[in-house]
Protein backbone atom coordinates (compact mmCIF):
# COMPACT_ATOMS: atom_id res chain seq x y z
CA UNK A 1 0.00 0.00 0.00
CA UNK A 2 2.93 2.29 -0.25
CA UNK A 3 3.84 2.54 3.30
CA UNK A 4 7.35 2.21 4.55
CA UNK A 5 8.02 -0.29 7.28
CA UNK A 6 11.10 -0.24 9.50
CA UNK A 7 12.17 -4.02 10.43
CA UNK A 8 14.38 -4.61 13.88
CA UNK A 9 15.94 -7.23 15.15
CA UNK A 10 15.64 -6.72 19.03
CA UNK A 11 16.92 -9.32 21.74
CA UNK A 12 16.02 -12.02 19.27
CA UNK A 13 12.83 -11.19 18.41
CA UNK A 14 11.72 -8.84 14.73
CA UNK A 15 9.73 -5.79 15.07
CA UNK A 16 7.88 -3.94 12.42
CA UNK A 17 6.62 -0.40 12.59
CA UNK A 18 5.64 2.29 9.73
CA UNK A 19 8.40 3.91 9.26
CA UNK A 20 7.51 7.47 10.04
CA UNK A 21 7.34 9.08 13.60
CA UNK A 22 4.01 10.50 13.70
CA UNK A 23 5.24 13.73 15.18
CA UNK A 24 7.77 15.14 12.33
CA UNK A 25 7.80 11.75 10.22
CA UNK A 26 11.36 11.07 11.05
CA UNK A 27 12.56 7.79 9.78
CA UNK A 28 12.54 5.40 12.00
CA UNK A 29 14.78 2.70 10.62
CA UNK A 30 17.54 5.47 10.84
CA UNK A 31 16.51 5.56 14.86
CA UNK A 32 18.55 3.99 17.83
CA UNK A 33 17.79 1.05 18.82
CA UNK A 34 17.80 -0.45 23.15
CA UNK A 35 15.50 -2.78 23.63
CA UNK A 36 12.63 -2.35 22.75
CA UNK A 37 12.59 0.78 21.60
CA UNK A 38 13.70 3.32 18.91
CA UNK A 39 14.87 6.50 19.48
CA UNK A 40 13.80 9.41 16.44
CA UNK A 41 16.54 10.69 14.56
CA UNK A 42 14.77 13.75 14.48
CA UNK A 43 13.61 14.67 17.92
CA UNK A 44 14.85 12.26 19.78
CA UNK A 45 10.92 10.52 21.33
CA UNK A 46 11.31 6.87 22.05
CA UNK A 47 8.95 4.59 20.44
CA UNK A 48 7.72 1.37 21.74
CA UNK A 49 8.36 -1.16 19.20
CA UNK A 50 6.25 -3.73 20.98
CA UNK A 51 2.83 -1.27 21.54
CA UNK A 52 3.61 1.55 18.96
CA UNK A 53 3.18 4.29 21.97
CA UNK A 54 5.51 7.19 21.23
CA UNK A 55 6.96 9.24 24.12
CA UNK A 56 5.51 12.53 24.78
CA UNK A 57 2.76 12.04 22.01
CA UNK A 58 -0.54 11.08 21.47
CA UNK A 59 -0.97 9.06 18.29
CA UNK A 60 1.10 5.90 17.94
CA UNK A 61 3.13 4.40 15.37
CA UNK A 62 1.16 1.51 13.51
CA UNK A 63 2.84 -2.00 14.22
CA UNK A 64 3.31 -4.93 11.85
CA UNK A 65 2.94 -8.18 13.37
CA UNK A 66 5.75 -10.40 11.93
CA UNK A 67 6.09 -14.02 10.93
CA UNK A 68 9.45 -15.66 10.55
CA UNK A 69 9.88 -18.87 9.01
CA UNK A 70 13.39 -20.19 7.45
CA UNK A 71 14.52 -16.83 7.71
CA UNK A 72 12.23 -14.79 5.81
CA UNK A 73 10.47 -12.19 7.05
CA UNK A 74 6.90 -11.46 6.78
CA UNK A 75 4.12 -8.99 7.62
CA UNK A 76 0.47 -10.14 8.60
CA UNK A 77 -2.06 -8.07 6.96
């Protein structure tokens, strides 16, 4: 559907998020990552990779639920 998605690799387990902080769309996949969370290149709010909450702010980041199987990555819809 055209959105970007940011993938992680965190403590073992893959994350997916759109990859656009809803507060000045700064790309996510560019962010910091401890945890389970990513810091915003652009601002610097942490977003919960797990829930999608993003710090000091009101609308989340939409999350992917992820599948991996033989090493491929995929997206539920």
């Amino acid at each position: 559907d055209g959105e970007e998605i940011a993938i992680f690799r965190c403590d073992g387990a893959v994350r997916a998020v759109a990859n656009a902080c809803p507060h000045a769309q700064g790309p996510l996949a560019d962010g910091i990552v401890a945890g389970d969370t990513v810091t915003c290149p652009l601002h610097g709010r942490g977003v919960d990779l797990v829930t999608g909450e993003v710090s000091d702010w009101d609308t989340p980041v939409r999350v992917h639920a992820v599948i991996v199987e033989d090493g491929v990555i995929y997206l539920e819809r």
